[in-house]
ModelCIF file with pLDDT and N, C-alpha, C, O atoms, coordinates in Angstrom:
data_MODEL
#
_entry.id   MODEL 
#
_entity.id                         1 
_entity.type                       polymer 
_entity.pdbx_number_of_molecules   1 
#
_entity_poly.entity_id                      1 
_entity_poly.type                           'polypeptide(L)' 
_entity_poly.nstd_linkage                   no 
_entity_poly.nstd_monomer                   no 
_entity_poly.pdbx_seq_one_letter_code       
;(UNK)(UNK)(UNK)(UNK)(UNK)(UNK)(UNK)(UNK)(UNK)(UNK)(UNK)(UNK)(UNK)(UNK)(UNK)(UNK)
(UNK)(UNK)(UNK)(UNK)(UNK)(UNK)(UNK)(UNK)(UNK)(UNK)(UNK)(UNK)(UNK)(UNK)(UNK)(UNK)
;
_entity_poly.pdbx_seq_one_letter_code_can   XXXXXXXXXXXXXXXXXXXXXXXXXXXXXXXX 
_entity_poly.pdbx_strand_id                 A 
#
loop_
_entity_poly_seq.entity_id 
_entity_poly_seq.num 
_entity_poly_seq.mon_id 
_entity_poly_seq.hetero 
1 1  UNK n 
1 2  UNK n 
1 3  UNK n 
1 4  UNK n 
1 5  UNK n 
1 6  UNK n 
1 7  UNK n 
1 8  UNK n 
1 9  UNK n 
1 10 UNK n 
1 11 UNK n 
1 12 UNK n 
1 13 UNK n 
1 14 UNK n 
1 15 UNK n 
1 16 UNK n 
1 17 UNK n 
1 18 UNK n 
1 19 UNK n 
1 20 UNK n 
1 21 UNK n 
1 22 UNK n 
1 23 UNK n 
1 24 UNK n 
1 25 UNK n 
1 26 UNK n 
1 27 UNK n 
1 28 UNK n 
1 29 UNK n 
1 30 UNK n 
1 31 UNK n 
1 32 UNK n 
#
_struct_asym.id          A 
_struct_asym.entity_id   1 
#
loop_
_ma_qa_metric.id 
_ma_qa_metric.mode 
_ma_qa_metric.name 
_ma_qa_metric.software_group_id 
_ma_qa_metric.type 
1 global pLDDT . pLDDT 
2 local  pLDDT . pLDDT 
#
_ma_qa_metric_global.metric_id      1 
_ma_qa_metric_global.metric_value   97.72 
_ma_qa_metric_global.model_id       1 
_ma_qa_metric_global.ordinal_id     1 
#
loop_
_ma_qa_metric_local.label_asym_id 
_ma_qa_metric_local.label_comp_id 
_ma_qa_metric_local.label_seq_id 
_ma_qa_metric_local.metric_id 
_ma_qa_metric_local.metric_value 
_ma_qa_metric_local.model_id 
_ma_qa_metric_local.ordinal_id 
A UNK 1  2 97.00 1 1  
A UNK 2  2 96.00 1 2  
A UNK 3  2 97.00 1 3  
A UNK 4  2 98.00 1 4  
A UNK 5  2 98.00 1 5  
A UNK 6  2 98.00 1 6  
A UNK 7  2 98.00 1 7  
A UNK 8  2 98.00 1 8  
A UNK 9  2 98.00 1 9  
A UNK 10 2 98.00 1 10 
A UNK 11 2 98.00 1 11 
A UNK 12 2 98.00 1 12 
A UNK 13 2 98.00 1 13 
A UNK 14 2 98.00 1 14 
A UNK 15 2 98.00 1 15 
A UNK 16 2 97.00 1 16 
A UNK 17 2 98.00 1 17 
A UNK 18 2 98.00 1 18 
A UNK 19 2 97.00 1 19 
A UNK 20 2 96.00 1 20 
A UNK 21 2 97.00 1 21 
A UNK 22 2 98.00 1 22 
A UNK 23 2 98.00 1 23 
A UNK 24 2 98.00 1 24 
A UNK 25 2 98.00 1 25 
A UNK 26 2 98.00 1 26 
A UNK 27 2 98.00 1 27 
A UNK 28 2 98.00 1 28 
A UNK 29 2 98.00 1 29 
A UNK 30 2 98.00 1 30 
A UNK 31 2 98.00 1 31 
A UNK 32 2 98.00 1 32 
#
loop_
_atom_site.group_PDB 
_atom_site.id 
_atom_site.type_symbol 
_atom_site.label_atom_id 
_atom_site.label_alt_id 
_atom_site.label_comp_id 
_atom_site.label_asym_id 
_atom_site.label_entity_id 
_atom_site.label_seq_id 
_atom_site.pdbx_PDB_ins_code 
_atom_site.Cartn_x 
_atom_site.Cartn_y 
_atom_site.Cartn_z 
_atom_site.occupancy 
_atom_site.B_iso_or_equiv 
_atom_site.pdbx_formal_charge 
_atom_site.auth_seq_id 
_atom_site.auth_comp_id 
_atom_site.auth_asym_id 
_atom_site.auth_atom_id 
_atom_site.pdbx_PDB_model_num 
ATOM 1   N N  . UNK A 1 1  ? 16.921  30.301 10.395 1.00 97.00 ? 1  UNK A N  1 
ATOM 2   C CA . UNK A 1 1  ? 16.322  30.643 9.094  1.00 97.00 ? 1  UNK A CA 1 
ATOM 3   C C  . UNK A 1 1  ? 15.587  31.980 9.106  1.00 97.00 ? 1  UNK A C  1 
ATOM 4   O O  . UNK A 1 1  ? 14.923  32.274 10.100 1.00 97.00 ? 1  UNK A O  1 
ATOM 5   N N  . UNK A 1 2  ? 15.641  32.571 8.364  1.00 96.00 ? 2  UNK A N  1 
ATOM 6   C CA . UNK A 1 2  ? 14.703  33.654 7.737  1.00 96.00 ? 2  UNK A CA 1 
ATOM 7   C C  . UNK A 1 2  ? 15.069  35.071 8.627  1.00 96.00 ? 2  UNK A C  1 
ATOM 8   O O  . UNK A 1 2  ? 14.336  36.048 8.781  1.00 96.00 ? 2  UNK A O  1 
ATOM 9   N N  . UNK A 1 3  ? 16.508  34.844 9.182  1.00 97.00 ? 3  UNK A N  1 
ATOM 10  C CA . UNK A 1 3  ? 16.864  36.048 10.060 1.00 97.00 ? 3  UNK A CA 1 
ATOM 11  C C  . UNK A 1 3  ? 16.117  35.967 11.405 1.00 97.00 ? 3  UNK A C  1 
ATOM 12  O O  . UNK A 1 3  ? 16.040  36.929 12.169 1.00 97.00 ? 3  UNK A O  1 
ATOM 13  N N  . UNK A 1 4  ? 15.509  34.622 11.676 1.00 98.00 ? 4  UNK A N  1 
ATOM 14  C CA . UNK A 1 4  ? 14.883  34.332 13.305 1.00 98.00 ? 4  UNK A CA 1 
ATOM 15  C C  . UNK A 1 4  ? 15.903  34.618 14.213 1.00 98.00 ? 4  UNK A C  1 
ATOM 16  O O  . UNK A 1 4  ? 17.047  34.245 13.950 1.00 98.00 ? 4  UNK A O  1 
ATOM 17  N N  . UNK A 1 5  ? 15.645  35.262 15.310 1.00 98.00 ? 5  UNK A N  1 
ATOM 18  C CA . UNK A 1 5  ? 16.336  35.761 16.657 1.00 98.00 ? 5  UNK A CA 1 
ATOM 19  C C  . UNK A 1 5  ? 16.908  34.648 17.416 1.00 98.00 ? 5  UNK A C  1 
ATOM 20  O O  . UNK A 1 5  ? 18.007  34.708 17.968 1.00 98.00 ? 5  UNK A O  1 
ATOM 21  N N  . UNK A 1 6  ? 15.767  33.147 17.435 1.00 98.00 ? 6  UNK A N  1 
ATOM 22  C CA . UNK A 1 6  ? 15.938  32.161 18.256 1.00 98.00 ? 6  UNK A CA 1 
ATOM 23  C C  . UNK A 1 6  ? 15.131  31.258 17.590 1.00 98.00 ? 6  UNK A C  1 
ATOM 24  O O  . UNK A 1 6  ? 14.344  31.382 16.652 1.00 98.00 ? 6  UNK A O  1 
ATOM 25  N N  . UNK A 1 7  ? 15.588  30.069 18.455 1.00 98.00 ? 7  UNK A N  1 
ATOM 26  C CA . UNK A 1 7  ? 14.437  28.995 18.094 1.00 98.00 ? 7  UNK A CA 1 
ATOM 27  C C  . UNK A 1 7  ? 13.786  27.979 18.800 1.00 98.00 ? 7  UNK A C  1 
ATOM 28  O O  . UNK A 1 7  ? 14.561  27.250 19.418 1.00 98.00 ? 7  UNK A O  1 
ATOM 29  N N  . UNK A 1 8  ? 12.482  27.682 18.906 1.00 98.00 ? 8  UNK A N  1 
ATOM 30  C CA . UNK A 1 8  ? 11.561  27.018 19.702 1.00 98.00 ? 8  UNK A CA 1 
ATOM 31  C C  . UNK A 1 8  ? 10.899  25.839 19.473 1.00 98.00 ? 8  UNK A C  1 
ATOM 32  O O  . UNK A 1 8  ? 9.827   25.956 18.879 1.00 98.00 ? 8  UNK A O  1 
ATOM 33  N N  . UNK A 1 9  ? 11.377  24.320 19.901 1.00 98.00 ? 9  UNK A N  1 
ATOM 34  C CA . UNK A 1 9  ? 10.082  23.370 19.690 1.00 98.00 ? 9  UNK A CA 1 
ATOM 35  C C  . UNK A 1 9  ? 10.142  22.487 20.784 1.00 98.00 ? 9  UNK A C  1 
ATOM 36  O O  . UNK A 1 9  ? 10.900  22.514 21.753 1.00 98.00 ? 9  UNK A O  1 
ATOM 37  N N  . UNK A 1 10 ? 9.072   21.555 20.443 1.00 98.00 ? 10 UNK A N  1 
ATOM 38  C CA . UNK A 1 10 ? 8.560   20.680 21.898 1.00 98.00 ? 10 UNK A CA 1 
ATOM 39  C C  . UNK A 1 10 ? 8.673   19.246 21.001 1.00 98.00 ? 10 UNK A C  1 
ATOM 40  O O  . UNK A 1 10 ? 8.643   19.033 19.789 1.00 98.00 ? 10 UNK A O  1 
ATOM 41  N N  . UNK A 1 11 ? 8.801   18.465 22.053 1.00 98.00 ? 11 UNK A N  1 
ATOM 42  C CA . UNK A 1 11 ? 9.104   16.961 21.595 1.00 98.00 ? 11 UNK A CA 1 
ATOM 43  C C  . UNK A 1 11 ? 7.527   17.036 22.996 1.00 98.00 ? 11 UNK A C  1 
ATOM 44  O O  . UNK A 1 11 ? 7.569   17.415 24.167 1.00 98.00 ? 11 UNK A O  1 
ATOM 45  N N  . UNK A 1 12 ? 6.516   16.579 22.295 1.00 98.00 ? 12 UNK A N  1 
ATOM 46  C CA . UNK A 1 12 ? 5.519   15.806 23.466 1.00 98.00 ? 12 UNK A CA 1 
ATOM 47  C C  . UNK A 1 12 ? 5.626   14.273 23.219 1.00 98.00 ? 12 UNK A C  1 
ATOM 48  O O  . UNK A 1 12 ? 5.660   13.624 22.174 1.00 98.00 ? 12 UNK A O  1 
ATOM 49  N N  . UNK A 1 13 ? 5.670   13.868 24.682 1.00 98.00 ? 13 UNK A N  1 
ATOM 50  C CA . UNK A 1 13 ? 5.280   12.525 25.197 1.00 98.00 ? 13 UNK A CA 1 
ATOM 51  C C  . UNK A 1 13 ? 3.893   12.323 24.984 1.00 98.00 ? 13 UNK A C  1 
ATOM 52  O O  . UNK A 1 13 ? 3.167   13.272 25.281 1.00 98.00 ? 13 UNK A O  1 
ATOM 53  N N  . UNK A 1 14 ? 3.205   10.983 24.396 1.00 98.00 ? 14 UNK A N  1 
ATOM 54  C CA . UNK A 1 14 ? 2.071   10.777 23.677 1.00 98.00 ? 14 UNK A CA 1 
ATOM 55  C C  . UNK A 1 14 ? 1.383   10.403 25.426 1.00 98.00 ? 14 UNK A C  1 
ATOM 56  O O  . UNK A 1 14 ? 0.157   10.317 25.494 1.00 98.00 ? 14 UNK A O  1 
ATOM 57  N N  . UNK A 1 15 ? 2.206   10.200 26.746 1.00 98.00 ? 15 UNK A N  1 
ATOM 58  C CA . UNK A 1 15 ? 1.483   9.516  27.333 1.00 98.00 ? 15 UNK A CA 1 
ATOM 59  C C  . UNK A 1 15 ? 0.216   10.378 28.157 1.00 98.00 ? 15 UNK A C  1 
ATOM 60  O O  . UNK A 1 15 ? 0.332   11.420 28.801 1.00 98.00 ? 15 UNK A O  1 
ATOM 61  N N  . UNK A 1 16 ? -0.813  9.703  27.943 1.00 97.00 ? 16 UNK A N  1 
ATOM 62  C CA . UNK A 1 16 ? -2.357  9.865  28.474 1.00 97.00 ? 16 UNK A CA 1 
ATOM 63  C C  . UNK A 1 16 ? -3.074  10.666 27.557 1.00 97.00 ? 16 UNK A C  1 
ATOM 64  O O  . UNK A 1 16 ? -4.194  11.123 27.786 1.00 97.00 ? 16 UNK A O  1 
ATOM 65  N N  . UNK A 1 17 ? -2.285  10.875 26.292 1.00 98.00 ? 17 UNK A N  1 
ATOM 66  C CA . UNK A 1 17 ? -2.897  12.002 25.088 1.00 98.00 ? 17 UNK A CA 1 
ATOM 67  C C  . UNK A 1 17 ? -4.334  11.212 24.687 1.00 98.00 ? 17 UNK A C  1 
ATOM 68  O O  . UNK A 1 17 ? -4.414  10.018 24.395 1.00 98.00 ? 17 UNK A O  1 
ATOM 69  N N  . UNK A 1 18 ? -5.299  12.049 24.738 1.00 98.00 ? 18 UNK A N  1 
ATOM 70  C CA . UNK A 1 18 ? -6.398  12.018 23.999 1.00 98.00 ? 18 UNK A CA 1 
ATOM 71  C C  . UNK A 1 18 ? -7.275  13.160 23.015 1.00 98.00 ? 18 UNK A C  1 
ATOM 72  O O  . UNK A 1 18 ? -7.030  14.318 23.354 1.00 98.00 ? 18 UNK A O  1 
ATOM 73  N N  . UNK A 1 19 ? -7.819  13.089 22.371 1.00 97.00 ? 19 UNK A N  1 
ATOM 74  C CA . UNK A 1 19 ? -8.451  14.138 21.962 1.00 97.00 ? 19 UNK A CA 1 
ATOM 75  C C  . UNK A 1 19 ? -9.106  15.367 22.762 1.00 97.00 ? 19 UNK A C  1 
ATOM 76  O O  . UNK A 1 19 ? -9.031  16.571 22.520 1.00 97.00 ? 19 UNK A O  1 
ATOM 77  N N  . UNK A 1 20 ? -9.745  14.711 23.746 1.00 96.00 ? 20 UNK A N  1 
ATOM 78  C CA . UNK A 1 20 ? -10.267 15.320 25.199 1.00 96.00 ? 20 UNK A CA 1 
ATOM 79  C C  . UNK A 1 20 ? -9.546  16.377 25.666 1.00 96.00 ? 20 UNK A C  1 
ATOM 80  O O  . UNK A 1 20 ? -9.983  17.482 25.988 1.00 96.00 ? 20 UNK A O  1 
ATOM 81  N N  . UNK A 1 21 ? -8.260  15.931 25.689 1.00 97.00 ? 21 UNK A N  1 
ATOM 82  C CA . UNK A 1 21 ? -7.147  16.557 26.502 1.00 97.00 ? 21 UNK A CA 1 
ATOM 83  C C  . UNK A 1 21 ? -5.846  17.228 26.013 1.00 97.00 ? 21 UNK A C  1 
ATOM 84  O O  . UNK A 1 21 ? -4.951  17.911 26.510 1.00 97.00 ? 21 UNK A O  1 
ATOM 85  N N  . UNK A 1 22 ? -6.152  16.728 24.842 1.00 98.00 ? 22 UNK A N  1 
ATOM 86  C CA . UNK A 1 22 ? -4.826  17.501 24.037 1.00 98.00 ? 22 UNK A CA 1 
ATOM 87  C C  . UNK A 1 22 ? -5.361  18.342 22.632 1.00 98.00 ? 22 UNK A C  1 
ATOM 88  O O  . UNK A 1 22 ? -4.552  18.836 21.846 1.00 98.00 ? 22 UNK A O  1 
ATOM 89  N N  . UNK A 1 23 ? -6.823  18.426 22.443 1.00 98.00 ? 23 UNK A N  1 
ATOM 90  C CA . UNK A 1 23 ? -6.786  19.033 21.274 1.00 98.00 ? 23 UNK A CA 1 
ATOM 91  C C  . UNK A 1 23 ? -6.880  20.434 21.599 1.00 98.00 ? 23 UNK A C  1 
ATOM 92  O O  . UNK A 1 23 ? -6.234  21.151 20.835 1.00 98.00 ? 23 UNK A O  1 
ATOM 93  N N  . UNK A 1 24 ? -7.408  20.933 22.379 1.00 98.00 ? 24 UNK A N  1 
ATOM 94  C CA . UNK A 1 24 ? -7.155  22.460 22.060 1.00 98.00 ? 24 UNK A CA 1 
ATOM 95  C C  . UNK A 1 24 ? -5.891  23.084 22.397 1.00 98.00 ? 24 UNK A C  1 
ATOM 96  O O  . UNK A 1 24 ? -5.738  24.296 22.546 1.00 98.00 ? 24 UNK A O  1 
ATOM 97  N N  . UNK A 1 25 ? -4.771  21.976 22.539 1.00 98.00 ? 25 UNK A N  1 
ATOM 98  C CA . UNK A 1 25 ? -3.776  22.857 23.031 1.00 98.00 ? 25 UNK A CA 1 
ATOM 99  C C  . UNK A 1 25 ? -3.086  22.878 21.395 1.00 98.00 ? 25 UNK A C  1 
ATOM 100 O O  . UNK A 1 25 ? -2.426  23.843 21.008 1.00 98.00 ? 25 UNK A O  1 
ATOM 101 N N  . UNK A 1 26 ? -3.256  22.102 20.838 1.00 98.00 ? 26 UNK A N  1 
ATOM 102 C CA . UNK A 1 26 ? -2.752  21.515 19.087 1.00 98.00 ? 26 UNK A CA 1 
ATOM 103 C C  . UNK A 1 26 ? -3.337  22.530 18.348 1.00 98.00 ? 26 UNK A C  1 
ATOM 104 O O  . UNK A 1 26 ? -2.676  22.979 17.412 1.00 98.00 ? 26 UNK A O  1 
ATOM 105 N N  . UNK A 1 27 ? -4.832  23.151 18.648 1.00 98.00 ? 27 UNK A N  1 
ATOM 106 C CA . UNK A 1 27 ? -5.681  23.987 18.023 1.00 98.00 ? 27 UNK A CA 1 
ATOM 107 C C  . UNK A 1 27 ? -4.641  25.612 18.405 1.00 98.00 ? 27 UNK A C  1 
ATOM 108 O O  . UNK A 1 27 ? -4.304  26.446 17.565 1.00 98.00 ? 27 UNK A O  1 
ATOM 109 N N  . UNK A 1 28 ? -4.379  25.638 19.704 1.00 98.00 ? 28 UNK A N  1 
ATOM 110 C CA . UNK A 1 28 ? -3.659  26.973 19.889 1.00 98.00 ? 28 UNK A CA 1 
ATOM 111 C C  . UNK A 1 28 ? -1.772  26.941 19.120 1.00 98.00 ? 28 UNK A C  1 
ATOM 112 O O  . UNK A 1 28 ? -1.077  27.834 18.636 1.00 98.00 ? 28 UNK A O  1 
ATOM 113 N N  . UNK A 1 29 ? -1.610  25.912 19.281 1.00 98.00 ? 29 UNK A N  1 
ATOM 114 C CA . UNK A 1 29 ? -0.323  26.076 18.597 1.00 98.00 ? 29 UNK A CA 1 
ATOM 115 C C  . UNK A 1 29 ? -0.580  26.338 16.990 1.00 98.00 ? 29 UNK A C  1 
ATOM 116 O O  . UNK A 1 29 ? 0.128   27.174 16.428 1.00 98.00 ? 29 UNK A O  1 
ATOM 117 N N  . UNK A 1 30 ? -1.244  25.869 16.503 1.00 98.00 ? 30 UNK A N  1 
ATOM 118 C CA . UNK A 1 30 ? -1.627  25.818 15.078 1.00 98.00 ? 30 UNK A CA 1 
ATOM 119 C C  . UNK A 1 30 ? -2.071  27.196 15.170 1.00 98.00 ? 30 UNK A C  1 
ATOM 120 O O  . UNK A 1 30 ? -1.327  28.031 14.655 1.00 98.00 ? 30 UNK A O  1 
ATOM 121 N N  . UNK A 1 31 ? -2.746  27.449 15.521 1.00 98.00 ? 31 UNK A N  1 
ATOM 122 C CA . UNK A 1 31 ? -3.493  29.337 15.396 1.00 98.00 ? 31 UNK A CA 1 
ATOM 123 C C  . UNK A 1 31 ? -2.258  30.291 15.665 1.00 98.00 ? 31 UNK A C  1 
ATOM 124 O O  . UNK A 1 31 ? -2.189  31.383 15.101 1.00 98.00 ? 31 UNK A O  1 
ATOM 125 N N  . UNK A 1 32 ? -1.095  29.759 16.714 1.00 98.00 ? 32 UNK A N  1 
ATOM 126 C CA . UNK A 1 32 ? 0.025   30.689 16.237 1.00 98.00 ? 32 UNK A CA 1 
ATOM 127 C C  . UNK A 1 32 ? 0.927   30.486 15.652 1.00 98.00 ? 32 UNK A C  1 
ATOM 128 O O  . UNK A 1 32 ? 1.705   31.400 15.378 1.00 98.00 ? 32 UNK A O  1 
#
């Protein structure tokens, strides 16, 4: 779409996810 070069996504596994441990990585994907 939109004349993109390539394309990129992640399927995460929920296992050991907590807020603790997974939110700032959710915070950096969202900021890019």
């Amino acid at each position: 779409p939109d004349g993109r070069r390539f394309a990129f996504t992640v399927f995460d596994d929920t296992d050991g996810a907590r807020l603790d441990n997974v939110g700032e990585v959710y915070a950096l994907l969202r900021d890019l």
